[in-house]
PDB file of N, CA and C in Angstrom:
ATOM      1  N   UNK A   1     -16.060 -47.951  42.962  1.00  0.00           N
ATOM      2  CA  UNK A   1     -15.542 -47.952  41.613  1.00  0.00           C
ATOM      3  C   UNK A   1     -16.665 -47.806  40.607  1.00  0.00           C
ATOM      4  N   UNK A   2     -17.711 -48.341  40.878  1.00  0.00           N
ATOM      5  CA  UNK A   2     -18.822 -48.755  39.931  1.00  0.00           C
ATOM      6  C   UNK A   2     -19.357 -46.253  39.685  1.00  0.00           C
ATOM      7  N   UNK A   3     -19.112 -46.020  41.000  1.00  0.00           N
ATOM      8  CA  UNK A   3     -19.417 -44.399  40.765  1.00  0.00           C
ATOM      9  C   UNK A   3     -18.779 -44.163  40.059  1.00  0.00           C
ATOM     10  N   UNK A   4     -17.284 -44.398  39.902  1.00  0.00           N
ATOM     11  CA  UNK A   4     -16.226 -43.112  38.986  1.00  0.00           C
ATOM     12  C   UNK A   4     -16.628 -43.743  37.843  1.00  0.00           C
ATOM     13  N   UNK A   5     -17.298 -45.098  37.460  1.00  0.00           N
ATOM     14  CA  UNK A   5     -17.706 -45.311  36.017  1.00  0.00           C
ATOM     15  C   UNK A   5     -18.245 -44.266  35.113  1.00  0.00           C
ATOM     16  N   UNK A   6     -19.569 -43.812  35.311  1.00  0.00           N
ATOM     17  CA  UNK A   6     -20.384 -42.839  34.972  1.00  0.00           C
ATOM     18  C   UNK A   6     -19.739 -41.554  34.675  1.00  0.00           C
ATOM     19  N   UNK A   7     -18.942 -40.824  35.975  1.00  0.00           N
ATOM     20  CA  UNK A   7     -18.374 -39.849  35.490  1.00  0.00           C
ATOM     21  C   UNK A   7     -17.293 -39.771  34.724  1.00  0.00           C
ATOM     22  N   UNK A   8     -16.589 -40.948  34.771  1.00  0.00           N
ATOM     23  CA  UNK A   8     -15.500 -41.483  33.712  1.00  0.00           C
ATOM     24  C   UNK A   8     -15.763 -41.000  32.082  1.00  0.00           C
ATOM     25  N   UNK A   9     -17.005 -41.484  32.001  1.00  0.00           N
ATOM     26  CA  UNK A   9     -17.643 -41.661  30.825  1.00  0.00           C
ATOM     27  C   UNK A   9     -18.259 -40.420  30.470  1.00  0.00           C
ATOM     28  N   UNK A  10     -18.768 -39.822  31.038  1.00  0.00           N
ATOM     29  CA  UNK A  10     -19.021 -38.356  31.052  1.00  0.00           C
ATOM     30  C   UNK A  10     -18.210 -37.215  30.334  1.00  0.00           C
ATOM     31  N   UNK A  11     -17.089 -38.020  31.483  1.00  0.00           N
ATOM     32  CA  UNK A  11     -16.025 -36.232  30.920  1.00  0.00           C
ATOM     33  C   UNK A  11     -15.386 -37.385  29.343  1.00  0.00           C
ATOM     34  N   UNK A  12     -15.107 -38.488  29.098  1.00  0.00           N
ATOM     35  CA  UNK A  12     -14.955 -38.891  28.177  1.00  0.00           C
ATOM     36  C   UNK A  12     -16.036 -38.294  26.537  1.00  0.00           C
ATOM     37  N   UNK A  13     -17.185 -38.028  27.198  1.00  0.00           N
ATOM     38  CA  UNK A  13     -18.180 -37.393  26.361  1.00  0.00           C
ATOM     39  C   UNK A  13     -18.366 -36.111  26.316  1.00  0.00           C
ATOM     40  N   UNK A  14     -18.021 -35.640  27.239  1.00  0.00           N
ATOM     41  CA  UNK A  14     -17.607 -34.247  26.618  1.00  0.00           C
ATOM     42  C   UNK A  14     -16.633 -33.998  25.791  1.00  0.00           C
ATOM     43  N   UNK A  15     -15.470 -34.151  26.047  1.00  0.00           N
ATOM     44  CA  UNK A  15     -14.522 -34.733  25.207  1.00  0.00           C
ATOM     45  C   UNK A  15     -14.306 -34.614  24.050  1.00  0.00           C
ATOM     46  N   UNK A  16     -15.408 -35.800  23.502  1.00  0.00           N
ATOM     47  CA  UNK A  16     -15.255 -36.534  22.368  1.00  0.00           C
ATOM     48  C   UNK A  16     -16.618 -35.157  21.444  1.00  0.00           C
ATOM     49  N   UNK A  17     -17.454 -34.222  22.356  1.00  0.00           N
ATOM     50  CA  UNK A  17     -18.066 -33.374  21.795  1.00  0.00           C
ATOM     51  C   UNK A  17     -17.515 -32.183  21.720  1.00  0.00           C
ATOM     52  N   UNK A  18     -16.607 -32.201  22.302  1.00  0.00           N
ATOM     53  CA  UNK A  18     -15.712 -30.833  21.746  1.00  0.00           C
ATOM     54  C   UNK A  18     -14.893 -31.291  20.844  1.00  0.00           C
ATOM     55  N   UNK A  19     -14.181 -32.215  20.829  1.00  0.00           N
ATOM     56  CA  UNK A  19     -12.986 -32.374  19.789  1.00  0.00           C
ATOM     57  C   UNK A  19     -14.101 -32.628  18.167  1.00  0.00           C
ATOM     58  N   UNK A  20     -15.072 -32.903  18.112  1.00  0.00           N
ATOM     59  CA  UNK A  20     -15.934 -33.141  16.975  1.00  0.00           C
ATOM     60  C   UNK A  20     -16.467 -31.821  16.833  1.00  0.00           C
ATOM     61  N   UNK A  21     -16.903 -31.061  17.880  1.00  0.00           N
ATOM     62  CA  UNK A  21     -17.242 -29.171  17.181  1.00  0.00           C
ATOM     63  C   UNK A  21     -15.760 -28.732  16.974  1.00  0.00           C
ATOM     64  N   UNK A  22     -14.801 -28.685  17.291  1.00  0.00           N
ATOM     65  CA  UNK A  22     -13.779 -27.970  16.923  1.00  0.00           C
ATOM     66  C   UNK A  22     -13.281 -28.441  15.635  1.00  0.00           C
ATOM     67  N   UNK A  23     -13.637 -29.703  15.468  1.00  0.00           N
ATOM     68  CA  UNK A  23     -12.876 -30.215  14.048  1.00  0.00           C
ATOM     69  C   UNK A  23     -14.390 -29.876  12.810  1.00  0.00           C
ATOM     70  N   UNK A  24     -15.175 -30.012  12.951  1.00  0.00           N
ATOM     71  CA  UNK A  24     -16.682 -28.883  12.345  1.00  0.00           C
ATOM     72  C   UNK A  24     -15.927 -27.788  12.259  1.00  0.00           C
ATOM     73  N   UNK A  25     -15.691 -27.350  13.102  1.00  0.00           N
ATOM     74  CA  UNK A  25     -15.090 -25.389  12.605  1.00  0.00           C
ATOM     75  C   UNK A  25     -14.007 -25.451  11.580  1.00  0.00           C
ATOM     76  N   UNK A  26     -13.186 -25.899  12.031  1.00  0.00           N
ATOM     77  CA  UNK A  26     -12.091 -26.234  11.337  1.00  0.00           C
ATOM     78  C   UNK A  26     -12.150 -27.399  10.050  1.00  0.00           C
ATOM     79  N   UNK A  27     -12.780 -27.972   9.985  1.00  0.00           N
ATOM     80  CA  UNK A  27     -13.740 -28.646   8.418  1.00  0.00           C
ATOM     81  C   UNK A  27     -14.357 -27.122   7.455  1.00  0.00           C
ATOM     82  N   UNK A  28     -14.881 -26.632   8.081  1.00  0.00           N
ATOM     83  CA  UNK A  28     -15.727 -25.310   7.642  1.00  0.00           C
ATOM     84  C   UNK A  28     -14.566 -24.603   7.116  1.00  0.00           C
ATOM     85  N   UNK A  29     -14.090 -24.146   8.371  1.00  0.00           N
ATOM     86  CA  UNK A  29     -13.094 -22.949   7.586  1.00  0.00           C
ATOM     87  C   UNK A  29     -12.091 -23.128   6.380  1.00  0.00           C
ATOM     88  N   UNK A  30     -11.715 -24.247   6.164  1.00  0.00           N
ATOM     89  CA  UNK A  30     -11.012 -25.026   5.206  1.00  0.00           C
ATOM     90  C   UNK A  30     -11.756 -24.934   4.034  1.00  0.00           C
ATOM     91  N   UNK A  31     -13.022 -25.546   4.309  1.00  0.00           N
ATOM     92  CA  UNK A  31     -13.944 -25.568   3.086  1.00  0.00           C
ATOM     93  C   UNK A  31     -14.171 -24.154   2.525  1.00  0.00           C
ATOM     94  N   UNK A  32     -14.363 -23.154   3.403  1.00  0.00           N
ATOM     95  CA  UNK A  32     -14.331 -22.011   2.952  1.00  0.00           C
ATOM     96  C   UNK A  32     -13.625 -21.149   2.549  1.00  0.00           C
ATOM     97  N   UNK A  33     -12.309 -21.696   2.963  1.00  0.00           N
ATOM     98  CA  UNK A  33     -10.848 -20.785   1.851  1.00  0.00           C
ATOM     99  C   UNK A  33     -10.945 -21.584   0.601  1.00  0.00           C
ATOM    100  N   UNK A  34     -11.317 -22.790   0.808  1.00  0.00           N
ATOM    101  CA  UNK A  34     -11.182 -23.716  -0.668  1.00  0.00           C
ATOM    102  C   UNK A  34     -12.112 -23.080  -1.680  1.00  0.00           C
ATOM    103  N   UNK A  35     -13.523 -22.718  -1.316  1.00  0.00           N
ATOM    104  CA  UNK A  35     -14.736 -22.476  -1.870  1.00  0.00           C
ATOM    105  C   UNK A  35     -15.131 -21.518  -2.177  1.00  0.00           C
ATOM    106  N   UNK A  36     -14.386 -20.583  -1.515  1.00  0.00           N
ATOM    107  CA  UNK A  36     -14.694 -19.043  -1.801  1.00  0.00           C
ATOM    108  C   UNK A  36     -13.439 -18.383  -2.582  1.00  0.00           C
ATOM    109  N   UNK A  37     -13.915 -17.424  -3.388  1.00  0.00           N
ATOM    110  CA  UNK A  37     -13.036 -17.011  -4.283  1.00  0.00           C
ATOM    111  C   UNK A  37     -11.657 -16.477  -3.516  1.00  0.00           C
ATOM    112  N   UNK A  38     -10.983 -15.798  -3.382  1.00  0.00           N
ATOM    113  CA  UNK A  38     -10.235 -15.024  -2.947  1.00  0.00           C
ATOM    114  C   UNK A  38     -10.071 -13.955  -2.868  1.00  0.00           C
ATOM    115  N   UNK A  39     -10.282 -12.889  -2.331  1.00  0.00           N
ATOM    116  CA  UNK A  39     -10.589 -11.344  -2.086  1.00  0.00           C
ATOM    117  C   UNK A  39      -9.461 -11.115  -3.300  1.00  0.00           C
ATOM    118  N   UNK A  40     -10.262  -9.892  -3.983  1.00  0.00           N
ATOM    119  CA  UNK A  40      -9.298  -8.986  -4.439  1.00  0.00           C
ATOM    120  C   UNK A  40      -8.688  -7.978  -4.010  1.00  0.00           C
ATOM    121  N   UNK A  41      -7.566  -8.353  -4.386  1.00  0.00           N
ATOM    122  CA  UNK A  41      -6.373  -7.541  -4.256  1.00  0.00           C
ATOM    123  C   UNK A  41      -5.494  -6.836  -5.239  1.00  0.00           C
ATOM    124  N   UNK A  42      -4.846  -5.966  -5.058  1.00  0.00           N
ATOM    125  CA  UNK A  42      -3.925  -5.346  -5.781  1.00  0.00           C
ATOM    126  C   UNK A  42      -3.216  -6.238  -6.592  1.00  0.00           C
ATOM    127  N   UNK A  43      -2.311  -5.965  -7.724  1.00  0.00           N
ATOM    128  CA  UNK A  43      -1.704  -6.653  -7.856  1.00  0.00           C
ATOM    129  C   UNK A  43      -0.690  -6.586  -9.623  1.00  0.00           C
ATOM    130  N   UNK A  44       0.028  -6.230  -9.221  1.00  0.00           N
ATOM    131  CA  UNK A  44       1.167  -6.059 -10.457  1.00  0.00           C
ATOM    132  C   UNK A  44       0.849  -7.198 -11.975  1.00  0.00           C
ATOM    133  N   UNK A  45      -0.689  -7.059 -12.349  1.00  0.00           N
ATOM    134  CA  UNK A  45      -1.472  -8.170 -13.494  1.00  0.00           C
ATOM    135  C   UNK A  45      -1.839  -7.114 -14.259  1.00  0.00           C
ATOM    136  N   UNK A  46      -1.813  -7.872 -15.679  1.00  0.00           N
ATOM    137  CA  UNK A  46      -2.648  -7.424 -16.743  1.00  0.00           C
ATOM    138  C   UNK A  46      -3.486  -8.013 -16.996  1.00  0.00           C
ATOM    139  N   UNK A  47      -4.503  -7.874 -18.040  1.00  0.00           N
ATOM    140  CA  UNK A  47      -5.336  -9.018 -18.579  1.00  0.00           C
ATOM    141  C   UNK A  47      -4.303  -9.315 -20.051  1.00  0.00           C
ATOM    142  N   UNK A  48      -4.950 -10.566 -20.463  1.00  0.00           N
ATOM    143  CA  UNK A  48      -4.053 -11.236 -21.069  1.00  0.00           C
ATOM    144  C   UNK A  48      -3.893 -10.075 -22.691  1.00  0.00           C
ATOM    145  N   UNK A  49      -3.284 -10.134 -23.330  1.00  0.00           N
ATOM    146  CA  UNK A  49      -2.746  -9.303 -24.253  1.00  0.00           C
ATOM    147  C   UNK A  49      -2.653  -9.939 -25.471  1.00  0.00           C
ATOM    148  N   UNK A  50      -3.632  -9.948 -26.472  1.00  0.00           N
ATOM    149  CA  UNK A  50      -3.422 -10.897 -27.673  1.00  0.00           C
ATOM    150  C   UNK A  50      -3.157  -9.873 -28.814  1.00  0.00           C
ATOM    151  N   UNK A  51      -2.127 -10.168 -29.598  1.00  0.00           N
ATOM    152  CA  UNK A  51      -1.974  -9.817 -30.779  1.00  0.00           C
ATOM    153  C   UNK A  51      -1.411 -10.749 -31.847  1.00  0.00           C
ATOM    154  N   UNK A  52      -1.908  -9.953 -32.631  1.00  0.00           N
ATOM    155  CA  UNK A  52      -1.173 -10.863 -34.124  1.00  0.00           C
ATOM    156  C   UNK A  52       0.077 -11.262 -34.466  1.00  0.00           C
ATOM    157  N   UNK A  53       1.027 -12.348 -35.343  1.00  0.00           N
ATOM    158  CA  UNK A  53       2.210 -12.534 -34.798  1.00  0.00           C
ATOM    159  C   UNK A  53       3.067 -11.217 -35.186  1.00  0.00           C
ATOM    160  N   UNK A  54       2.302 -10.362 -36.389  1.00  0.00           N
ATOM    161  CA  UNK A  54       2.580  -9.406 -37.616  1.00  0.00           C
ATOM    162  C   UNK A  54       2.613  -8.187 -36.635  1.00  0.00           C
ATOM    163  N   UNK A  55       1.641  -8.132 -35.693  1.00  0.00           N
ATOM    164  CA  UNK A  55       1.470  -7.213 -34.437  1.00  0.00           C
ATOM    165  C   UNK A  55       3.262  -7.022 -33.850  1.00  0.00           C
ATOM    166  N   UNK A  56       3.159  -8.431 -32.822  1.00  0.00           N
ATOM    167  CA  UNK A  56       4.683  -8.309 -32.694  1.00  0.00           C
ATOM    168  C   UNK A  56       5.526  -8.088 -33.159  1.00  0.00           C
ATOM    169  N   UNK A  57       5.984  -8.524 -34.309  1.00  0.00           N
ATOM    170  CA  UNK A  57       7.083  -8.031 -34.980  1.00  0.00           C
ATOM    171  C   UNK A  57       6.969  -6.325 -35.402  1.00  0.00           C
ATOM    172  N   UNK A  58       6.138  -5.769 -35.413  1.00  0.00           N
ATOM    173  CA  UNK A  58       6.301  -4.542 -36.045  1.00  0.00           C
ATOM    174  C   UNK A  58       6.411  -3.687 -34.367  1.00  0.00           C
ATOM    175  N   UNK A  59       6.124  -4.576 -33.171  1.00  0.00           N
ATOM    176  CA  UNK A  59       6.207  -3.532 -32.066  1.00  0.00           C
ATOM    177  C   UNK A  59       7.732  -4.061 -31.396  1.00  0.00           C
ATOM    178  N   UNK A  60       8.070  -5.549 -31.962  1.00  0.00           N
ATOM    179  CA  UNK A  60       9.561  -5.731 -30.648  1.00  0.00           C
ATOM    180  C   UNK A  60      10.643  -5.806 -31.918  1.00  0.00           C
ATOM    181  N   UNK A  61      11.592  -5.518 -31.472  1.00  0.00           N
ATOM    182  CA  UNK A  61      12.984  -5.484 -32.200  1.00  0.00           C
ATOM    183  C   UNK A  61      13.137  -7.070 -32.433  1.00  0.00           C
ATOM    184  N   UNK A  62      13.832  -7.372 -33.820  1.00  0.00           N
ATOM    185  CA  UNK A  62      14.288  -9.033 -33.798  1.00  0.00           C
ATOM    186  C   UNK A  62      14.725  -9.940 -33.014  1.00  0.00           C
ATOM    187  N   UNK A  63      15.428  -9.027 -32.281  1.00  0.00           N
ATOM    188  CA  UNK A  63      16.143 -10.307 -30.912  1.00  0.00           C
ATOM    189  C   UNK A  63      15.175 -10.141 -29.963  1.00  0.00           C
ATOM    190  N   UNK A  64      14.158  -9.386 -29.909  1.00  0.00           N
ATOM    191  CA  UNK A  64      13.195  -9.194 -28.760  1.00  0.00           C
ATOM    192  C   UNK A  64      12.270 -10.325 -29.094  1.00  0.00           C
ATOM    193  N   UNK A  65      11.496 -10.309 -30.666  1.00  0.00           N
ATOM    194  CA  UNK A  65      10.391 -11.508 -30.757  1.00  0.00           C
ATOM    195  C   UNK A  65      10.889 -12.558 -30.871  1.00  0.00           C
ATOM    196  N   UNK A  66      12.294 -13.076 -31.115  1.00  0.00           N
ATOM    197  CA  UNK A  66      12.488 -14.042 -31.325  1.00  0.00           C
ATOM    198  C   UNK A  66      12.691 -14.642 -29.891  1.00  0.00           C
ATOM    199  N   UNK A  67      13.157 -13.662 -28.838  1.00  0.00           N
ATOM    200  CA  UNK A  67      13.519 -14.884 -27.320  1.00  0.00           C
ATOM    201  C   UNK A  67      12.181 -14.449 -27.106  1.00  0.00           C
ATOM    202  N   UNK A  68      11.284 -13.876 -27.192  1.00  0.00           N
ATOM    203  CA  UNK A  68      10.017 -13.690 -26.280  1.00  0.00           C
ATOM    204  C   UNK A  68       8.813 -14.321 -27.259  1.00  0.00           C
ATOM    205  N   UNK A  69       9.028 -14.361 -28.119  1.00  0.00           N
ATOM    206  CA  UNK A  69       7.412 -15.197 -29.196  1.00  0.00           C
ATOM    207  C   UNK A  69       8.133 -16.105 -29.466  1.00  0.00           C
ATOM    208  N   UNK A  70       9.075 -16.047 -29.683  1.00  0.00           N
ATOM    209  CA  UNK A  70       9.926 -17.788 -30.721  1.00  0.00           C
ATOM    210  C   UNK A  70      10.857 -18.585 -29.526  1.00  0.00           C
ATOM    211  N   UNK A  71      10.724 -18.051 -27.956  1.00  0.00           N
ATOM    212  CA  UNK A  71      11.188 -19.031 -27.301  1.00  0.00           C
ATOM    213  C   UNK A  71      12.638 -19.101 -27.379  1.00  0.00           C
ATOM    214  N   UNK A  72      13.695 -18.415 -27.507  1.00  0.00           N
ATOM    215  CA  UNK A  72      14.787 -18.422 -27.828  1.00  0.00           C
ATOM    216  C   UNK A  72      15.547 -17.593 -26.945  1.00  0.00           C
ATOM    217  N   UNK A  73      16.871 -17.174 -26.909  1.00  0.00           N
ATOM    218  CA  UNK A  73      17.475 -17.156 -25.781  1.00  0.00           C
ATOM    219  C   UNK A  73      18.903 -16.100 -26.486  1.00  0.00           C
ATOM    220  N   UNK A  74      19.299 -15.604 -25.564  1.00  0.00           N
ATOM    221  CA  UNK A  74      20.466 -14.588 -26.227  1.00  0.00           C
ATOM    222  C   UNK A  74      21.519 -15.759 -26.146  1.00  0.00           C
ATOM    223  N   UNK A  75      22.525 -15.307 -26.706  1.00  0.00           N
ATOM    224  CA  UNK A  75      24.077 -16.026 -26.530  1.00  0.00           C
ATOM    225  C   UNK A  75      24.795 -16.066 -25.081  1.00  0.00           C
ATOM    226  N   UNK A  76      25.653 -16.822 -24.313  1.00  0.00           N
ATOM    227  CA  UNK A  76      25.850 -16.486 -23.119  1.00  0.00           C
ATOM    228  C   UNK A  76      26.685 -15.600 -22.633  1.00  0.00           C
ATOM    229  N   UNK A  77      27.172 -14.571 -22.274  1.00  0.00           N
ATOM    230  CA  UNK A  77      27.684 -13.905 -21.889  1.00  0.00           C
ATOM    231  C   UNK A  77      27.971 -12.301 -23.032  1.00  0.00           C
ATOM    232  N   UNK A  78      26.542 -12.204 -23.106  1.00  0.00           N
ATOM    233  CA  UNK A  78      26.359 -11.381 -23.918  1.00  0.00           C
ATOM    234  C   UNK A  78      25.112 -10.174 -23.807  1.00  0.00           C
ATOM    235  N   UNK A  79      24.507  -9.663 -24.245  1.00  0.00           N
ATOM    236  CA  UNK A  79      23.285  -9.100 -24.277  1.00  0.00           C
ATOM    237  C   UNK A  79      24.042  -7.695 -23.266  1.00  0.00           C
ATOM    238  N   UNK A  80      23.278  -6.541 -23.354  1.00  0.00           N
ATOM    239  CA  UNK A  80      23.166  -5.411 -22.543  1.00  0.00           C
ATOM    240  C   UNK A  80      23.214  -5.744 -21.456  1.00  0.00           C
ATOM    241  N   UNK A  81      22.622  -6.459 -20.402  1.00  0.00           N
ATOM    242  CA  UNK A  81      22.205  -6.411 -19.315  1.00  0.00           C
ATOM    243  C   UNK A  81      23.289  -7.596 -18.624  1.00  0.00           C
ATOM    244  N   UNK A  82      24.323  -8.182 -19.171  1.00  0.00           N
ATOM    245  CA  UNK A  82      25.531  -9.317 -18.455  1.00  0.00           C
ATOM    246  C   UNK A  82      26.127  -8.597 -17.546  1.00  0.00           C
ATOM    247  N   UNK A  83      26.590  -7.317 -17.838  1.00  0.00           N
ATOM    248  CA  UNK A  83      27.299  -7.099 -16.358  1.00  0.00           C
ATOM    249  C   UNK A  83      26.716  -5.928 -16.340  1.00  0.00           C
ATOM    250  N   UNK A  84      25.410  -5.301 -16.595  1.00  0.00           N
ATOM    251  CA  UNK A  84      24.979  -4.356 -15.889  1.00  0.00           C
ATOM    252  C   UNK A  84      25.033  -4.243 -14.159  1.00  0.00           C
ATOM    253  N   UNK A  85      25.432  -2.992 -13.942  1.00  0.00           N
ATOM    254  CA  UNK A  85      24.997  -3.334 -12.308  1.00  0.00           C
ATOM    255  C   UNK A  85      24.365  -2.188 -11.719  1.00  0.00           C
ATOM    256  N   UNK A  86      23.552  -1.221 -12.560  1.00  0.00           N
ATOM    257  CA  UNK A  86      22.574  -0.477 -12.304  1.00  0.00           C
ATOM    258  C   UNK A  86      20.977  -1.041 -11.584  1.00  0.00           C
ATOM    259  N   UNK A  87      20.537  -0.113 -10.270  1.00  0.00           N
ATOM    260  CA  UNK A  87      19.621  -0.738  -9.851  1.00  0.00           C
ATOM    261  C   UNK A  87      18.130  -0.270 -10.365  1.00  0.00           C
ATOM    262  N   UNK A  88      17.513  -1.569  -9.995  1.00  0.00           N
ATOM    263  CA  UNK A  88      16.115  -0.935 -10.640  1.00  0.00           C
ATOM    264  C   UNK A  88      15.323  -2.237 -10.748  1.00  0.00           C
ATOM    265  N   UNK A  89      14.172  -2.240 -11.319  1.00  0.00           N
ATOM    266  CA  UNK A  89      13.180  -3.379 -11.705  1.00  0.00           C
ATOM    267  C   UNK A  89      12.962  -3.810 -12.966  1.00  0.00           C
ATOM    268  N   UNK A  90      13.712  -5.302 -13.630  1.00  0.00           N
ATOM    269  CA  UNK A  90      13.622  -5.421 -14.586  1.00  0.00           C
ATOM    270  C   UNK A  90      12.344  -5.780 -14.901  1.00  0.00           C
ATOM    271  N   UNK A  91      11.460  -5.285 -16.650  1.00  0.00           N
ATOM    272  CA  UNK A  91      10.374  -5.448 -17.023  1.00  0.00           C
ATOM    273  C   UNK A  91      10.247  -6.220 -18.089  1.00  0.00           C
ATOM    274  N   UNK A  92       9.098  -6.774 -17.625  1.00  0.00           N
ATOM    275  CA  UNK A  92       8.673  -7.723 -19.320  1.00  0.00           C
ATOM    276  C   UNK A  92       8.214  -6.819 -20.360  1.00  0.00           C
ATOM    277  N   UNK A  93       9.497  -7.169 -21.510  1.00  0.00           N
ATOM    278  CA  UNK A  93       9.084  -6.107 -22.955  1.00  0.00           C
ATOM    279  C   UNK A  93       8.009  -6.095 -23.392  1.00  0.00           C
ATOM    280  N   UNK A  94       7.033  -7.084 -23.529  1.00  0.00           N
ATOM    281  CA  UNK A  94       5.649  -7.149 -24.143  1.00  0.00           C
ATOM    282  C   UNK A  94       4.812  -6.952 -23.024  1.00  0.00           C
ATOM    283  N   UNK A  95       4.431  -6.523 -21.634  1.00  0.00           N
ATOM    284  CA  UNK A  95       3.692  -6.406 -21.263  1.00  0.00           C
ATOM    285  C   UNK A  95       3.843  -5.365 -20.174  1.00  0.00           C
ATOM    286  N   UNK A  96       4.888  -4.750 -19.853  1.00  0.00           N
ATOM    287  CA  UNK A  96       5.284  -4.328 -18.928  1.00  0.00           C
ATOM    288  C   UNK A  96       5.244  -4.684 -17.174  1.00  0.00           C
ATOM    289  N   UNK A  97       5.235  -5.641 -17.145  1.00  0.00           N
ATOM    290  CA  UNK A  97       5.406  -6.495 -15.672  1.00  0.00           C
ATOM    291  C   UNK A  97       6.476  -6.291 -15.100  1.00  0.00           C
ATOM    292  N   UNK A  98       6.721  -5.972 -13.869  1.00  0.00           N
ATOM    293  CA  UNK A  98       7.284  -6.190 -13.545  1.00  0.00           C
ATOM    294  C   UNK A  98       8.287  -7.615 -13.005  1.00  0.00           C
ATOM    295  N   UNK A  99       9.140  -7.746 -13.280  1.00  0.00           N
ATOM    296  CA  UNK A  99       9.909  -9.415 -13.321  1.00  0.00           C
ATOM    297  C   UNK A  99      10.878  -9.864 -12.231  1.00  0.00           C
ATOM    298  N   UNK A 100      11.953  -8.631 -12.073  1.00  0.00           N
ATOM    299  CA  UNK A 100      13.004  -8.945 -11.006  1.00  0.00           C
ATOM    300  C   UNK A 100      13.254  -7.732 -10.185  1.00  0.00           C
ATOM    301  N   UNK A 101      13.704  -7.513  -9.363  1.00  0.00           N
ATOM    302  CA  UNK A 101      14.173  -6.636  -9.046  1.00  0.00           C
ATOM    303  C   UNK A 101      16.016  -6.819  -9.112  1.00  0.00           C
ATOM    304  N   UNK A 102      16.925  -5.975  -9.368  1.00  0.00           N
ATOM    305  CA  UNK A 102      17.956  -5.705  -9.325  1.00  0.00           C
ATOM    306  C   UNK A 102      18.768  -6.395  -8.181  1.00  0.00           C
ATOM    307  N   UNK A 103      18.058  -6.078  -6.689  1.00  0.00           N
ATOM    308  CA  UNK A 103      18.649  -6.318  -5.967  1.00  0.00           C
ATOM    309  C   UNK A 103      18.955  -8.072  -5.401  1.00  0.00           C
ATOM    310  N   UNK A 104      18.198  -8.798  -6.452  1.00  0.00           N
ATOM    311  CA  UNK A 104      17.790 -10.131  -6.317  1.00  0.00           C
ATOM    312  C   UNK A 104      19.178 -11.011  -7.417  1.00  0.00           C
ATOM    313  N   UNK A 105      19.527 -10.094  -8.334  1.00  0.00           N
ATOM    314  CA  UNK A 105      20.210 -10.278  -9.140  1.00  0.00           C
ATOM    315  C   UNK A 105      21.566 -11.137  -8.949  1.00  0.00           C
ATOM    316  N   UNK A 106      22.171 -12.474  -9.060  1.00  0.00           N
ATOM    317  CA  UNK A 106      23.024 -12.600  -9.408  1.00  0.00           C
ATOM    318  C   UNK A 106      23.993 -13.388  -9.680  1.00  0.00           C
ATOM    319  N   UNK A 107      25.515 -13.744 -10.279  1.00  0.00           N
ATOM    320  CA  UNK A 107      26.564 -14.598 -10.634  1.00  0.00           C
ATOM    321  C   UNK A 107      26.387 -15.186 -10.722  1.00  0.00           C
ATOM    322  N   UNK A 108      25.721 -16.525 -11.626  1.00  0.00           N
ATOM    323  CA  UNK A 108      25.400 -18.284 -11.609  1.00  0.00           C
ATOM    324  C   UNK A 108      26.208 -18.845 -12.231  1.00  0.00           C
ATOM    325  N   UNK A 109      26.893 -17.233 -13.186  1.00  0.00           N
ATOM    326  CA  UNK A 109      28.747 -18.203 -14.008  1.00  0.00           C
ATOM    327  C   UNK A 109      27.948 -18.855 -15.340  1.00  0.00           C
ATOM    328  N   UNK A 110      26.678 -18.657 -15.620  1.00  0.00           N
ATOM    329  CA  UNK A 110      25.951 -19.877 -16.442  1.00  0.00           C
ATOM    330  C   UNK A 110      26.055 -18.848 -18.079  1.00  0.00           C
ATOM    331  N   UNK A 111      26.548 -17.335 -17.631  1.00  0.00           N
ATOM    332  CA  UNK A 111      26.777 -16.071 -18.245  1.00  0.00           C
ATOM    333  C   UNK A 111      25.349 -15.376 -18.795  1.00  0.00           C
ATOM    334  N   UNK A 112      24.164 -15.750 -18.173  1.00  0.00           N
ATOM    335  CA  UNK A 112      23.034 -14.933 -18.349  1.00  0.00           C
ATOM    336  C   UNK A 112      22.908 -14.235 -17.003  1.00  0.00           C
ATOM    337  N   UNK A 113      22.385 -13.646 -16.756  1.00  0.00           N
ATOM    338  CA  UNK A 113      21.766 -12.909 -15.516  1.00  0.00           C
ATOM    339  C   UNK A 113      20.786 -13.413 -14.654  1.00  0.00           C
ATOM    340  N   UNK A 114      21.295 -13.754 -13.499  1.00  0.00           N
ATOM    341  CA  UNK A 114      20.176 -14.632 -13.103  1.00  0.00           C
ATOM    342  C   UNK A 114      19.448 -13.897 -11.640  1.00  0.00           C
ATOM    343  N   UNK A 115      18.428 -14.757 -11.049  1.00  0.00           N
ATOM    344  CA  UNK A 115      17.341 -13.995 -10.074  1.00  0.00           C
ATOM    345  C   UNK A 115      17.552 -14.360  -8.944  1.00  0.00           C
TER     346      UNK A 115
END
């Protein structure tokens, strides 16, 4: 008995030196998605777009600056687009982003158009 001690302890130490390099790699690689920027990629972005509030108003229609600069909202079951059912990709008026796609579109009964 006193033999299988030693090797007991052995493969116990190997063991305990692999599970500590594998968790090192895996410490690392973690640290390194955290730490490193993120590759660029493509990607449906602008840079940010500043204008004056005098800017907006002379480029979006009234009901446009008011739900999109003043935070405001159409009436419910109303606006162009309530029972549109043409397909396509809806866009953000001030920046041209793309926002929804069509096919994502639909019925919440809440009478806006939903995603």
């Amino acid at each position: 008995m006193s033999n299988r001690l030693p090797i007991f302890l052995m493969y116990i130490g190997i063991i305990v030196v692999i599970a500590l390099c594998t968790a090192d790699k895996q410490t690392e690689t973690l640290a390194e998605q955290i730490l490193e920027p993120p590759a660029e990629k493509e990607s449906n972005t602008l840079d940010k777009i500043v204008k004056s509030d005098e800017d907006w108003r002379r480029i979006l229609t009234p009901e446009q600056y008011r739900i999109t600069r003043r935070k405001g909202t159409e009436r419910s079951f109303t606006g162009k687009y309530h029972n549109f059912k043409g397909k396509g990709i809806y866009q953000y008026v001030c920046c041209g982003l793309d926002l929804f796609s069509s096919e994502a579109k639909f019925d919440s009964g809440t009478g806006w158009p939903s995603f």
